[in-house]
PDB file of N, CA and C in Angstrom:
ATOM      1  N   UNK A   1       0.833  -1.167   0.000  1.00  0.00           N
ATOM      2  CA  UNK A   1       0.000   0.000   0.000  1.00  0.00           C
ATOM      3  C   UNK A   1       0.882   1.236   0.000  1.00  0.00           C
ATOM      4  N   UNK A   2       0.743   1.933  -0.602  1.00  0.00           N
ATOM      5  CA  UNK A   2       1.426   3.277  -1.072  1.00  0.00           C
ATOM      6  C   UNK A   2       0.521   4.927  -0.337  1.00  0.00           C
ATOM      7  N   UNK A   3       1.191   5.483   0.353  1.00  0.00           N
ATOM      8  CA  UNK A   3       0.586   6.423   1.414  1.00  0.00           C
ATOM      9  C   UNK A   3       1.354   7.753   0.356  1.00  0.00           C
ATOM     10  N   UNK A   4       0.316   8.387   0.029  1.00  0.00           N
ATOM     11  CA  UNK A   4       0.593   9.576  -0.915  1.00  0.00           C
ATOM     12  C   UNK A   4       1.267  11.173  -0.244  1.00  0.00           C
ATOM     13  N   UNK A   5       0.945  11.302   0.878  1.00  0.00           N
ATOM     14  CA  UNK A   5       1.211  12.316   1.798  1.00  0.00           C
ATOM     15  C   UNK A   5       1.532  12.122   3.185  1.00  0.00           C
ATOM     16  N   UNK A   6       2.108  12.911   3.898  1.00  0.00           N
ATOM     17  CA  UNK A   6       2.637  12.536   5.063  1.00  0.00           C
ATOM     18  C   UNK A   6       1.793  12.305   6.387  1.00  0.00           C
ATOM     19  N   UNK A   7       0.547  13.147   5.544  1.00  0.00           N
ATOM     20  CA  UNK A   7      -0.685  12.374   6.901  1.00  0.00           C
ATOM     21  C   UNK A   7      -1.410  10.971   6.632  1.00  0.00           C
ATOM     22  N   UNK A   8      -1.395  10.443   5.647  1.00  0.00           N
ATOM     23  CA  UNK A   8      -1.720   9.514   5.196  1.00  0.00           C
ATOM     24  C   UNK A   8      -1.121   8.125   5.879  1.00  0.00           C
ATOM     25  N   UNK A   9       0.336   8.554   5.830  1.00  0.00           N
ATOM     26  CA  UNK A   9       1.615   7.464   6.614  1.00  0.00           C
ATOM     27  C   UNK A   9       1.425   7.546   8.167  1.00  0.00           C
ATOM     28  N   UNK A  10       0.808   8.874   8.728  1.00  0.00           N
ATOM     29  CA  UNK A  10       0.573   9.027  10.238  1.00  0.00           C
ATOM     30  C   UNK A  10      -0.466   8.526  10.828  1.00  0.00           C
ATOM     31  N   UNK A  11      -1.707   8.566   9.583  1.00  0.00           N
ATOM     32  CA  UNK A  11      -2.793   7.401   9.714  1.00  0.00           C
ATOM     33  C   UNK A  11      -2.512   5.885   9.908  1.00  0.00           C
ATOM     34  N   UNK A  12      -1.453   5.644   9.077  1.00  0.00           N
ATOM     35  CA  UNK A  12      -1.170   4.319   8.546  1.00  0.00           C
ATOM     36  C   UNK A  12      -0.729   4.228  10.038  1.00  0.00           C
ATOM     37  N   UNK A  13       0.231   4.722  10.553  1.00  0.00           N
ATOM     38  CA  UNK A  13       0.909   4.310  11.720  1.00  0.00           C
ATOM     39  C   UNK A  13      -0.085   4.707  12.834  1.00  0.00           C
ATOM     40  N   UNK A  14      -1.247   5.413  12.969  1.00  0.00           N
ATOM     41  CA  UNK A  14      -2.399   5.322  13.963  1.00  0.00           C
ATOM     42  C   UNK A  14      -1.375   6.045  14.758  1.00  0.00           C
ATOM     43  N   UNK A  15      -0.603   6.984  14.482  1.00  0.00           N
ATOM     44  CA  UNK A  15      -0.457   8.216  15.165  1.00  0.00           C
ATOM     45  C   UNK A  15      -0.756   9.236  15.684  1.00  0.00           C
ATOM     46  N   UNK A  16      -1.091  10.053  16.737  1.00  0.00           N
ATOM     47  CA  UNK A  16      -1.933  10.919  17.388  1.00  0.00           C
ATOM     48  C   UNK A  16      -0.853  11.881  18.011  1.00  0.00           C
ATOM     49  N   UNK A  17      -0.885  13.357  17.938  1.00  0.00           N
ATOM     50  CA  UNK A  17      -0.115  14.260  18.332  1.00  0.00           C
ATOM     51  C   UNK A  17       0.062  14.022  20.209  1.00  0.00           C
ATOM     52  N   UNK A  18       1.031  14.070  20.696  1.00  0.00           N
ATOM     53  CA  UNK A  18       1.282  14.370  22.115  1.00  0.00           C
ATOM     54  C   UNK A  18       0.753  12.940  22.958  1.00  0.00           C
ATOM     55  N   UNK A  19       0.818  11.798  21.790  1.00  0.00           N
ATOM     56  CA  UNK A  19       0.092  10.479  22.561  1.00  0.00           C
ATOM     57  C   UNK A  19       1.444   9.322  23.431  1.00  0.00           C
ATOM     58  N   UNK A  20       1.377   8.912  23.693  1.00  0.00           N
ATOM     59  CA  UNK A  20       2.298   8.228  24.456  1.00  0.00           C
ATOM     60  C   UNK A  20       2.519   7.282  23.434  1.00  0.00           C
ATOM     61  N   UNK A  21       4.061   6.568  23.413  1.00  0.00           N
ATOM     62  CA  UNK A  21       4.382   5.238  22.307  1.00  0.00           C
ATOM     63  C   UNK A  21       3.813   3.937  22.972  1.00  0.00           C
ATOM     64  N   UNK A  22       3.391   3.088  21.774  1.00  0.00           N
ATOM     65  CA  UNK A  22       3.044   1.961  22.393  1.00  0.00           C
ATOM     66  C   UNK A  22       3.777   1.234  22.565  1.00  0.00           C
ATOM     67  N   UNK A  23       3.654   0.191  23.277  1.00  0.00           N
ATOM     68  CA  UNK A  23       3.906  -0.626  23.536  1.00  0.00           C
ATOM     69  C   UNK A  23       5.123  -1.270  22.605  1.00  0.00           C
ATOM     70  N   UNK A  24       4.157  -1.609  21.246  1.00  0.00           N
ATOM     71  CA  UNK A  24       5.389  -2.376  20.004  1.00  0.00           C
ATOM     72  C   UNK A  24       6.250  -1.187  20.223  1.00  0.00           C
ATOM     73  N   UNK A  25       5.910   0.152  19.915  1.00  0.00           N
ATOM     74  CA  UNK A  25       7.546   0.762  19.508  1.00  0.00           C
ATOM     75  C   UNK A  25       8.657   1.136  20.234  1.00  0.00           C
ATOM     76  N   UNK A  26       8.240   1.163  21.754  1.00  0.00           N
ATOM     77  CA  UNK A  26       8.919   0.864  22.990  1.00  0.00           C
ATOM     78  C   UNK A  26      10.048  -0.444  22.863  1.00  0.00           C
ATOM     79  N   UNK A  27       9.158  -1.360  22.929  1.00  0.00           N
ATOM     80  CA  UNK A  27       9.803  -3.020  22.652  1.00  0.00           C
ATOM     81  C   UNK A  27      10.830  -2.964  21.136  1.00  0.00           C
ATOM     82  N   UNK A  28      10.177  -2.364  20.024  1.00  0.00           N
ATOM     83  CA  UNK A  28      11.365  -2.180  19.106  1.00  0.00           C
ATOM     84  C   UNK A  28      12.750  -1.530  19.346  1.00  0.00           C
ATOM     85  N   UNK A  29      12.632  -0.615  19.948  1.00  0.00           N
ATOM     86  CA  UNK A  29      13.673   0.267  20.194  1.00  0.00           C
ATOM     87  C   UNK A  29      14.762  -0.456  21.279  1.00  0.00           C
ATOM     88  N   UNK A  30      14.501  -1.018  22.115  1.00  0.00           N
ATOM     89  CA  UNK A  30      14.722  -2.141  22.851  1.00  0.00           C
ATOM     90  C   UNK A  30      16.266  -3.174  22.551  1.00  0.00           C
ATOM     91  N   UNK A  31      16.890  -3.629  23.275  1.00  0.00           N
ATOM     92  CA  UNK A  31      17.602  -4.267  22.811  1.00  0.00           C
ATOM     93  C   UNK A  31      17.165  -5.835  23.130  1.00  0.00           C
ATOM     94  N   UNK A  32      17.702  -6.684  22.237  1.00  0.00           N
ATOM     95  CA  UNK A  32      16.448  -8.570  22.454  1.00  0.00           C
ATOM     96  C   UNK A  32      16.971  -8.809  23.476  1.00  0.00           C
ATOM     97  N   UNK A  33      18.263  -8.805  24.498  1.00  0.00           N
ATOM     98  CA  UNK A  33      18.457  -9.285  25.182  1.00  0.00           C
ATOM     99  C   UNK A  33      18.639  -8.263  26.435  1.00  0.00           C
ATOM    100  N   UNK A  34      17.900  -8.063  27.469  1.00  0.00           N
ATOM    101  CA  UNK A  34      18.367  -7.288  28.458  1.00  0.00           C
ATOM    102  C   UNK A  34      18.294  -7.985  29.454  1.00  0.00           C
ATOM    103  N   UNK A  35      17.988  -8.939  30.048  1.00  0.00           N
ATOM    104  CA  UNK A  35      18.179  -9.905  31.081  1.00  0.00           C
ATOM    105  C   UNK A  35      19.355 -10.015  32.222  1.00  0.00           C
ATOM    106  N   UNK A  36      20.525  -9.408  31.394  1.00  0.00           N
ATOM    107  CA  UNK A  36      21.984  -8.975  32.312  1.00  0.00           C
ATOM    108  C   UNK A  36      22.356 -10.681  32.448  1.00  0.00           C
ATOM    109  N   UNK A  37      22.285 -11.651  31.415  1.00  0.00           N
ATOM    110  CA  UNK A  37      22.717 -12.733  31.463  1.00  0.00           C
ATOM    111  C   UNK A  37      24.573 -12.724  30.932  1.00  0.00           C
ATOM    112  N   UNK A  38      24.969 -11.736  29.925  1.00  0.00           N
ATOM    113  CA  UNK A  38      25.999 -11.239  29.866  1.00  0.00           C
ATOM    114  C   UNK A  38      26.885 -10.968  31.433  1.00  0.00           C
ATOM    115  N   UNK A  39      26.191 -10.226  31.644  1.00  0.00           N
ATOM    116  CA  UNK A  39      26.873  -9.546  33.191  1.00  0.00           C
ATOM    117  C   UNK A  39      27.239 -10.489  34.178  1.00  0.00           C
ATOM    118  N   UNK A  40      26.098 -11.580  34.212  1.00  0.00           N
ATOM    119  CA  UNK A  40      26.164 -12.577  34.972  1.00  0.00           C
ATOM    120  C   UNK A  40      27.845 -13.685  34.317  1.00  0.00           C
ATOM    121  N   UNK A  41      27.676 -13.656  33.273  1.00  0.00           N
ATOM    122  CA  UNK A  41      28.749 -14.862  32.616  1.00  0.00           C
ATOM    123  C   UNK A  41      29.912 -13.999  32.547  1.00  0.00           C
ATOM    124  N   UNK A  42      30.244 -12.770  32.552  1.00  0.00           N
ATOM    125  CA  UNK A  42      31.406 -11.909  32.496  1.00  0.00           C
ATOM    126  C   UNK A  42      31.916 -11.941  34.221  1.00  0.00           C
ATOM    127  N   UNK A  43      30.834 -11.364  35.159  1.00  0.00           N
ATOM    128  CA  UNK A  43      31.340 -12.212  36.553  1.00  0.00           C
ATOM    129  C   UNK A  43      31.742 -13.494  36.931  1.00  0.00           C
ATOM    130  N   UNK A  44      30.821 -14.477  36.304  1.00  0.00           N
ATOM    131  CA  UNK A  44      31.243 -15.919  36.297  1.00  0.00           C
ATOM    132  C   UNK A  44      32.654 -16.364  35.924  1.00  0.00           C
ATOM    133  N   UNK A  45      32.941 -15.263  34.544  1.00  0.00           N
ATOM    134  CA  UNK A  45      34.889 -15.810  33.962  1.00  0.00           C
ATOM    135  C   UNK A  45      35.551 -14.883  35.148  1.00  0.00           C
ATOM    136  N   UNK A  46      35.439 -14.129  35.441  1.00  0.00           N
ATOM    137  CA  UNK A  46      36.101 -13.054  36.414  1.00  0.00           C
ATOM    138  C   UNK A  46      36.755 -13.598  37.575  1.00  0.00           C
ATOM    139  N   UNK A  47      35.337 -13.766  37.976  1.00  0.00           N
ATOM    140  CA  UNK A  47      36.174 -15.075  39.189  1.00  0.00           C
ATOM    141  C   UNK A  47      36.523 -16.485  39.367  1.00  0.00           C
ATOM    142  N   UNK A  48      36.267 -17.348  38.121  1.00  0.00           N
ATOM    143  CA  UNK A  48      37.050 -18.136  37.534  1.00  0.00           C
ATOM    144  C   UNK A  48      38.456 -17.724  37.193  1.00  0.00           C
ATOM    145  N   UNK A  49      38.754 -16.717  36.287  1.00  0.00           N
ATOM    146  CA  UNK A  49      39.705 -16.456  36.087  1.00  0.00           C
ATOM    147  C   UNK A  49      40.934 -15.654  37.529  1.00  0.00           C
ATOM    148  N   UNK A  50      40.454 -15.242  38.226  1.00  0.00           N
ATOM    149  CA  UNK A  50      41.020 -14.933  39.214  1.00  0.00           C
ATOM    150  C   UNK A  50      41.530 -15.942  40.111  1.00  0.00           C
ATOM    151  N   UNK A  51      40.661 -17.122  40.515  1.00  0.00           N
ATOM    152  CA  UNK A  51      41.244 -18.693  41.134  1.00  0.00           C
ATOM    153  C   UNK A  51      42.098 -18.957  40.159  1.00  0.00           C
ATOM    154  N   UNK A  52      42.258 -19.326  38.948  1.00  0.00           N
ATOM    155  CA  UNK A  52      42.703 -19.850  38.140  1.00  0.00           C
ATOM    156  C   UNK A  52      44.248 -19.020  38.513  1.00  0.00           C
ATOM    157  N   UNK A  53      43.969 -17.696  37.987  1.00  0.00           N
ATOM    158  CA  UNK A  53      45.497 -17.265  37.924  1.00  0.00           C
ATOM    159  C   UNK A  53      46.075 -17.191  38.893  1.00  0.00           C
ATOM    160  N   UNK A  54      45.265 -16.708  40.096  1.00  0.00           N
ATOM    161  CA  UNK A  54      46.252 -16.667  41.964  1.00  0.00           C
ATOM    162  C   UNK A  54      46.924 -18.143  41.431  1.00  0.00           C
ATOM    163  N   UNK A  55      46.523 -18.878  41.403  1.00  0.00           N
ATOM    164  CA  UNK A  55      46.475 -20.556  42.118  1.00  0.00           C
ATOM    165  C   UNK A  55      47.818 -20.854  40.896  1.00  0.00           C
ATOM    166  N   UNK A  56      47.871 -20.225  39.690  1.00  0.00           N
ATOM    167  CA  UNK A  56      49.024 -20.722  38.915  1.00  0.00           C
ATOM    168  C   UNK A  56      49.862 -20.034  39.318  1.00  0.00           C
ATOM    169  N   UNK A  57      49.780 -18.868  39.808  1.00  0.00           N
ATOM    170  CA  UNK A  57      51.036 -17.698  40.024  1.00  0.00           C
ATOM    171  C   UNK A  57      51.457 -18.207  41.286  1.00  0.00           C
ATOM    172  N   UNK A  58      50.423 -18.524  42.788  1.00  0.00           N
ATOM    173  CA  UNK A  58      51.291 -19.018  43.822  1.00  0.00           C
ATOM    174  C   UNK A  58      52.190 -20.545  43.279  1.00  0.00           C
ATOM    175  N   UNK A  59      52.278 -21.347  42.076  1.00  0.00           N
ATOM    176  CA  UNK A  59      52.544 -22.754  42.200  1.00  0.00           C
ATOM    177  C   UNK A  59      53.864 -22.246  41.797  1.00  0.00           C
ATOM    178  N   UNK A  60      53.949 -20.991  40.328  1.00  0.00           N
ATOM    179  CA  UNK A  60      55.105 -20.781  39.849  1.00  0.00           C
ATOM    180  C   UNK A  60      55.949 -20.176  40.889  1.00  0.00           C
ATOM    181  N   UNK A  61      55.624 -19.059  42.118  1.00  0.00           N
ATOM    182  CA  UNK A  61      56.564 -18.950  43.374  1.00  0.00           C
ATOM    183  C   UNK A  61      57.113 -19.809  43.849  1.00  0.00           C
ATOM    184  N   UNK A  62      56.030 -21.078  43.962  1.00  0.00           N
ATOM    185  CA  UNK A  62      56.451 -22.382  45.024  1.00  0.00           C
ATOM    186  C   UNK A  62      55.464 -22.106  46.122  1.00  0.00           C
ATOM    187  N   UNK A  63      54.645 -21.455  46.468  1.00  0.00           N
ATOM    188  CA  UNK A  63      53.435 -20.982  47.851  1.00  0.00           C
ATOM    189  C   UNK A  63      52.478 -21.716  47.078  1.00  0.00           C
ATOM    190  N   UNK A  64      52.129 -23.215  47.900  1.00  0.00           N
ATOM    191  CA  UNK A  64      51.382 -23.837  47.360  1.00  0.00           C
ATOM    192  C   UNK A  64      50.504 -23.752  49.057  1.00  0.00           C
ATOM    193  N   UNK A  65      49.323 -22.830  48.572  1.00  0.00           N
ATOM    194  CA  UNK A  65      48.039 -22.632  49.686  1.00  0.00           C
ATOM    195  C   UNK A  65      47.672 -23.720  50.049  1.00  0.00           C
ATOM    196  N   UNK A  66      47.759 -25.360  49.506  1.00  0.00           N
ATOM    197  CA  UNK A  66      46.852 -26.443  49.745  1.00  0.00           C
ATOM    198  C   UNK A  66      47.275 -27.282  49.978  1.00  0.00           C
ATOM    199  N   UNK A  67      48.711 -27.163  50.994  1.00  0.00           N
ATOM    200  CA  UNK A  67      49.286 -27.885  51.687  1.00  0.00           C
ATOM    201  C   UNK A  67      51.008 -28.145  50.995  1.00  0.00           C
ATOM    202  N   UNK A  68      51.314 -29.593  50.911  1.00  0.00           N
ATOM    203  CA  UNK A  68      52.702 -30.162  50.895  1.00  0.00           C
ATOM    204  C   UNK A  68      52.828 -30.737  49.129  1.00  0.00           C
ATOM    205  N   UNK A  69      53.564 -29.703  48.431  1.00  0.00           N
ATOM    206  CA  UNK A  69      53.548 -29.748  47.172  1.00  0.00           C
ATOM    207  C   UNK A  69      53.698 -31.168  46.671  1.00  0.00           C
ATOM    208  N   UNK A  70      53.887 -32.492  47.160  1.00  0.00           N
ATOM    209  CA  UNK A  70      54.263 -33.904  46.363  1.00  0.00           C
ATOM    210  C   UNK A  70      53.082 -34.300  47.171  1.00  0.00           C
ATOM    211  N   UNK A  71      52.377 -33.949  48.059  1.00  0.00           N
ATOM    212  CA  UNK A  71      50.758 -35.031  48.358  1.00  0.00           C
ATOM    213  C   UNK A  71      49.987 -35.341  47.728  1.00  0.00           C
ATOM    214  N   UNK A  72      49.127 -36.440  47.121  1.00  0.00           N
ATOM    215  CA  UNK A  72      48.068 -36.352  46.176  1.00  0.00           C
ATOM    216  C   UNK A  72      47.560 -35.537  45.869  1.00  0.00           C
ATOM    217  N   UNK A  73      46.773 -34.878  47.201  1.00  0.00           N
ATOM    218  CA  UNK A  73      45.840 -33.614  46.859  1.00  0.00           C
ATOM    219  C   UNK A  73      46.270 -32.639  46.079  1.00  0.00           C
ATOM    220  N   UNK A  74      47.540 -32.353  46.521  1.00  0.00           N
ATOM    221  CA  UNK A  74      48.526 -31.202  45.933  1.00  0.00           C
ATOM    222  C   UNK A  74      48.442 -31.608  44.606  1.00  0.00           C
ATOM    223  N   UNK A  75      48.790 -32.574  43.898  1.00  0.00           N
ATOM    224  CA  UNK A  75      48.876 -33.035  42.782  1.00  0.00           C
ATOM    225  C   UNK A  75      47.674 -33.058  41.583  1.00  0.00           C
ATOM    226  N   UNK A  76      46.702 -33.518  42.550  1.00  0.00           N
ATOM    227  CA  UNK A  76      45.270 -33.023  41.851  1.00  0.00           C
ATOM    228  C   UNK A  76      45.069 -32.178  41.740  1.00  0.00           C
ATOM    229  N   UNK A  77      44.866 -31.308  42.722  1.00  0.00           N
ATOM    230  CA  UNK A  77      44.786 -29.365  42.795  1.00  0.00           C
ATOM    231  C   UNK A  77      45.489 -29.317  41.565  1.00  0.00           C
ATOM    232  N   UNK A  78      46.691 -29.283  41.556  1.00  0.00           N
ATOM    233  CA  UNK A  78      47.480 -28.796  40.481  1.00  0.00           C
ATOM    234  C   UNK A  78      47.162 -29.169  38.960  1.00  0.00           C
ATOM    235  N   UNK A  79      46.871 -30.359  38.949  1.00  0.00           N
ATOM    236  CA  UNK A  79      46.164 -31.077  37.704  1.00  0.00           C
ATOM    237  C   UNK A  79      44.881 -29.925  37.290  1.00  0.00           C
ATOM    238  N   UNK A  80      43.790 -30.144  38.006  1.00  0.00           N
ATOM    239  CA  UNK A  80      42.482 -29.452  38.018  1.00  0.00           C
ATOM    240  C   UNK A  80      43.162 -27.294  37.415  1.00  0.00           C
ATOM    241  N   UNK A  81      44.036 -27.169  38.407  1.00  0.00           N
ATOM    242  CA  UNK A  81      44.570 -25.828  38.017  1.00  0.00           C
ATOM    243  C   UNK A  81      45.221 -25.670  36.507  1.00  0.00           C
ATOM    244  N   UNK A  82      46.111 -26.770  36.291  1.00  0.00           N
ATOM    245  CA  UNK A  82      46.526 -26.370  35.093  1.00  0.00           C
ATOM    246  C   UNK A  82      45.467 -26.854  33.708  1.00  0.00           C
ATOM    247  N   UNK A  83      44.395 -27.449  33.920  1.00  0.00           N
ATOM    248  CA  UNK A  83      43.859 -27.907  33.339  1.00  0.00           C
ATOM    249  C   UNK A  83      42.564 -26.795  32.421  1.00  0.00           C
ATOM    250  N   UNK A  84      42.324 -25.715  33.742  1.00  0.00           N
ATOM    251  CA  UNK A  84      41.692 -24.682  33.545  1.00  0.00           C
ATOM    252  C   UNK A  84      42.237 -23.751  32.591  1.00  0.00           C
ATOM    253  N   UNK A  85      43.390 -23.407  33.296  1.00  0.00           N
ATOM    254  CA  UNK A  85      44.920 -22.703  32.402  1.00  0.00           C
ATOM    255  C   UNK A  85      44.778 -23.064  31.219  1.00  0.00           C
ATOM    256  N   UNK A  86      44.784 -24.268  30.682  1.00  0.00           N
ATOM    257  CA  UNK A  86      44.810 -24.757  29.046  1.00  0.00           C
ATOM    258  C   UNK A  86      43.562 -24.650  28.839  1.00  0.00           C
ATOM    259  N   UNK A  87      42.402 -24.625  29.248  1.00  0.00           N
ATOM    260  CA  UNK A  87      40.907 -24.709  28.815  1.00  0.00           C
ATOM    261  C   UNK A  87      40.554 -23.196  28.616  1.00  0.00           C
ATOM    262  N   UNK A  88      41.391 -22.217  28.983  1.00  0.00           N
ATOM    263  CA  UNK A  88      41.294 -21.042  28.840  1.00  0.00           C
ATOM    264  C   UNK A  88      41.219 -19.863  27.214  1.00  0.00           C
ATOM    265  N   UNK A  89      42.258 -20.320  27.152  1.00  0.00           N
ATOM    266  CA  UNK A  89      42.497 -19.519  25.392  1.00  0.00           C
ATOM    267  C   UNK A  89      41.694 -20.464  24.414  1.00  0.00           C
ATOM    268  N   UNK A  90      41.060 -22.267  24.531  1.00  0.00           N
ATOM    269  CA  UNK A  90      40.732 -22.978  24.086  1.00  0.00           C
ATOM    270  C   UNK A  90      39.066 -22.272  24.036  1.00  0.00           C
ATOM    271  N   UNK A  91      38.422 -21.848  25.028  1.00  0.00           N
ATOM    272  CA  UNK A  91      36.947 -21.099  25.217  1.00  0.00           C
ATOM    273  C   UNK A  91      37.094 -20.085  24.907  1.00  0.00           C
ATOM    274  N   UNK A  92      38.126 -18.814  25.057  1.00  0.00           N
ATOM    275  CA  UNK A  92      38.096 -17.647  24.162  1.00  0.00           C
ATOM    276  C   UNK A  92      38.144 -17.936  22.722  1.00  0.00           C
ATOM    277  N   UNK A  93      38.550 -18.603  21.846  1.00  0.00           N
ATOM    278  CA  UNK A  93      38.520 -19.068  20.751  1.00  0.00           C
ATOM    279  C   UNK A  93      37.407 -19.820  20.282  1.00  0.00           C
ATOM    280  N   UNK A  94      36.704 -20.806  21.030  1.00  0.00           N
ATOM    281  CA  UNK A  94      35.599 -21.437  21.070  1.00  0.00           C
ATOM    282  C   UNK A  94      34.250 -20.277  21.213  1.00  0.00           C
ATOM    283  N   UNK A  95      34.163 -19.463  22.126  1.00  0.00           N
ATOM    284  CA  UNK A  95      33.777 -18.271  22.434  1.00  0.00           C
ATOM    285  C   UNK A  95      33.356 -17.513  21.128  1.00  0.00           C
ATOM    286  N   UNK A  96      34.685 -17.149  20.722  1.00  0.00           N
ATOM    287  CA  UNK A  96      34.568 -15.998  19.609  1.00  0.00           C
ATOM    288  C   UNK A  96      33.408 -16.524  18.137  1.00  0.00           C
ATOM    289  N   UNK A  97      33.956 -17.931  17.748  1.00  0.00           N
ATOM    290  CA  UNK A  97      33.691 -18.926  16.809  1.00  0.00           C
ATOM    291  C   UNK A  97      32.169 -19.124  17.065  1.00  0.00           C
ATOM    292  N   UNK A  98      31.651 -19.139  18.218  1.00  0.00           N
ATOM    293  CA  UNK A  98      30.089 -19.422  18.619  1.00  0.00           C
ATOM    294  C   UNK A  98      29.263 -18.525  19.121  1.00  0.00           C
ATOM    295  N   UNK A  99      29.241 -17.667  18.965  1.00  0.00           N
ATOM    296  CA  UNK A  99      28.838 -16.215  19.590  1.00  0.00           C
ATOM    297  C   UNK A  99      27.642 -16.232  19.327  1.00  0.00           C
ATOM    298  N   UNK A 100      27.403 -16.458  18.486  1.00  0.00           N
ATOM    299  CA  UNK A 100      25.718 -16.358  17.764  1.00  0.00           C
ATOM    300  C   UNK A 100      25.091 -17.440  18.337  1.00  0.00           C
ATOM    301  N   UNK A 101      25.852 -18.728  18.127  1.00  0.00           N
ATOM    302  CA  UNK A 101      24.853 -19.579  19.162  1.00  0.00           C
ATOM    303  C   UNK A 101      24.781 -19.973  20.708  1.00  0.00           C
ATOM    304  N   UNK A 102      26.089 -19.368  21.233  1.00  0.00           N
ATOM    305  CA  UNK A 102      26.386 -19.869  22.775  1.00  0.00           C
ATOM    306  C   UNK A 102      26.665 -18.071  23.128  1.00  0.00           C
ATOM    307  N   UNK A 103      25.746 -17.243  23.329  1.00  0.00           N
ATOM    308  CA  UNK A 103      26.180 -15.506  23.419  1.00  0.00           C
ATOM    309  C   UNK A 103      27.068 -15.624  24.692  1.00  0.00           C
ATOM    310  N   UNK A 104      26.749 -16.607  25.861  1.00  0.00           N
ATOM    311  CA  UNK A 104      27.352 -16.470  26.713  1.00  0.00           C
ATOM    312  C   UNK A 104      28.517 -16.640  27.608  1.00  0.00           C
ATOM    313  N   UNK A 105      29.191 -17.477  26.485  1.00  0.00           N
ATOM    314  CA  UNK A 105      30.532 -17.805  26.391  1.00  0.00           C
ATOM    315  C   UNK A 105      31.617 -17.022  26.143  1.00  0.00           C
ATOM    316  N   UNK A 106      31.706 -16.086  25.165  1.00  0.00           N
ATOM    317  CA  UNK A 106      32.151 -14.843  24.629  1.00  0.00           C
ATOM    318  C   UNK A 106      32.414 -14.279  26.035  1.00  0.00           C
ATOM    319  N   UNK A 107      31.577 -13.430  26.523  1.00  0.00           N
ATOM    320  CA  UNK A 107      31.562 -12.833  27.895  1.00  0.00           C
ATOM    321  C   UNK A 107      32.562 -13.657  28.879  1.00  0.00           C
ATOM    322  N   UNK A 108      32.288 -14.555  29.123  1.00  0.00           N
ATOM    323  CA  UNK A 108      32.750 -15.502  30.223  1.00  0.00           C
ATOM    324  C   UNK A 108      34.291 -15.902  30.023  1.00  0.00           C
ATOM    325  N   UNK A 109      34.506 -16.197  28.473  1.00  0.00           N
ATOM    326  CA  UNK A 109      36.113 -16.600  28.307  1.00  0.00           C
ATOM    327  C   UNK A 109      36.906 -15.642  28.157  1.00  0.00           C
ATOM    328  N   UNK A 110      36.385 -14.136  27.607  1.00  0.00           N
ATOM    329  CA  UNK A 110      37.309 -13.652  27.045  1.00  0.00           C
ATOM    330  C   UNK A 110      37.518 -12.780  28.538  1.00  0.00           C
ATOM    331  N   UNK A 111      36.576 -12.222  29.508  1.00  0.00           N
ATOM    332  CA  UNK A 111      36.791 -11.805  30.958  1.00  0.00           C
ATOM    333  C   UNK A 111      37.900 -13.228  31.821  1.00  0.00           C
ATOM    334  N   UNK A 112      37.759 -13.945  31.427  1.00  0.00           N
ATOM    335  CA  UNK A 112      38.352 -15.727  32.460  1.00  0.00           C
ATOM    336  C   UNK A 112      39.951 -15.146  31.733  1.00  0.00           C
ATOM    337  N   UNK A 113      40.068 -15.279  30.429  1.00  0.00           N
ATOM    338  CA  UNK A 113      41.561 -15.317  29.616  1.00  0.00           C
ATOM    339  C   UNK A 113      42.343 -13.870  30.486  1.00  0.00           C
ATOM    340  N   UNK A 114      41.858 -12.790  30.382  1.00  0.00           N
ATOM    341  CA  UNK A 114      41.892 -11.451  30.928  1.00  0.00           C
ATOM    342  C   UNK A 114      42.486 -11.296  32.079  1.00  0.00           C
ATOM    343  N   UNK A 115      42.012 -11.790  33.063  1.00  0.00           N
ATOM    344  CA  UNK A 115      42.184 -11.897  34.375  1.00  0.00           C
ATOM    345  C   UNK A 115      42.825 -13.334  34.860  1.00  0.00           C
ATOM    346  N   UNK A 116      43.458 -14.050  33.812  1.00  0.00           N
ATOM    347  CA  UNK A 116      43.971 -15.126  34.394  1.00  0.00           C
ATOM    348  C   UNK A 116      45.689 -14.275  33.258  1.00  0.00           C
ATOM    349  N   UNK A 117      45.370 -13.922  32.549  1.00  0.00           N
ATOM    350  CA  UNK A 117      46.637 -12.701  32.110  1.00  0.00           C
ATOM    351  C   UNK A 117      47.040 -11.815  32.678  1.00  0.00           C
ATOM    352  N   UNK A 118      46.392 -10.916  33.731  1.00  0.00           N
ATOM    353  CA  UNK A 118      46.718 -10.020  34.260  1.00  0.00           C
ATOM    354  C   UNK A 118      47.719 -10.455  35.640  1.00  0.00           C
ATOM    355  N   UNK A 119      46.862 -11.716  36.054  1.00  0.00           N
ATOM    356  CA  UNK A 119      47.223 -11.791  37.597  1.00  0.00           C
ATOM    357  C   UNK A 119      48.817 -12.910  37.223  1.00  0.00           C
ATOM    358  N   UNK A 120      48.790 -13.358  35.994  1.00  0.00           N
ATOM    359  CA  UNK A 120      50.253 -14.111  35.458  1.00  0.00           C
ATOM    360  C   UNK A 120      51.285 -12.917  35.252  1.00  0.00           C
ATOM    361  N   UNK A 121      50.837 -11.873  34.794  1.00  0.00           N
ATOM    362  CA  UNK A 121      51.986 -10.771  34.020  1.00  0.00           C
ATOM    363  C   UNK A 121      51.958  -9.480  35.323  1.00  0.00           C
ATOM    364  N   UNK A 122      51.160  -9.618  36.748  1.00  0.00           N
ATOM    365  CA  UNK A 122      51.533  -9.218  37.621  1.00  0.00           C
ATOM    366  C   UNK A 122      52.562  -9.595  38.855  1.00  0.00           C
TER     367      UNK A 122
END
């Protein structure tokens, strides 16, 4: 349908001077995701990434927080720690590659990689 004049198109759109927006054009303007599920998965790598890097930076001193560096536990800890360490740049990359279908990964690895870099190169 073809609207010949500019009141014609204001009809079309059921526009009224000084009226409040509805509803749809509120919601259009809108961004699809506001939920703060981002925010949530950018905290989630944050402090992932912060255990992660304390816990590699005290092993490379030798201040191992979780007791007697040759005990099992110690050994697992350390396993589980470095294991994160390598799973790290592996989900920022995975992350970047899936964005469209996993949004919340992006957030989470590339904040985790960040802060497990900072607290290594501090």
């Amino acid at each position: 349908m073809y609207a010949r004049s500019f009141e014609e198109r204001l009809d079309r759109l059921q526009w009224q001077p000084d009226s409040t927006p509805t509803r749809e054009i509120v919601e259009s303007m809108l961004p699809a995701s506001s939920d703060g599920s981002h925010i949530r998965a950018s905290l989630l790598g944050g402090i992932c990434g912060t255990a992660t890097g304390l816990a590699v930076k005290a092993a490379q001193l030798g201040a191992y927080p979780f007791g007697d560096a040759e005990g099992p536990v110690a050994l697992l800890v350390m396993l589980v720690i470095y294991l994160a360490f390598a799973a790290a740049p592996v989900l920022a990359i995975a992350g970047a590659l899936l964005h469209k279908r996993v949004p919340g990964l992006l957030p989470f690895a590339g904040i985790n990689l960040l802060v497990i870099a900072a607290a290594l190169l501090s």
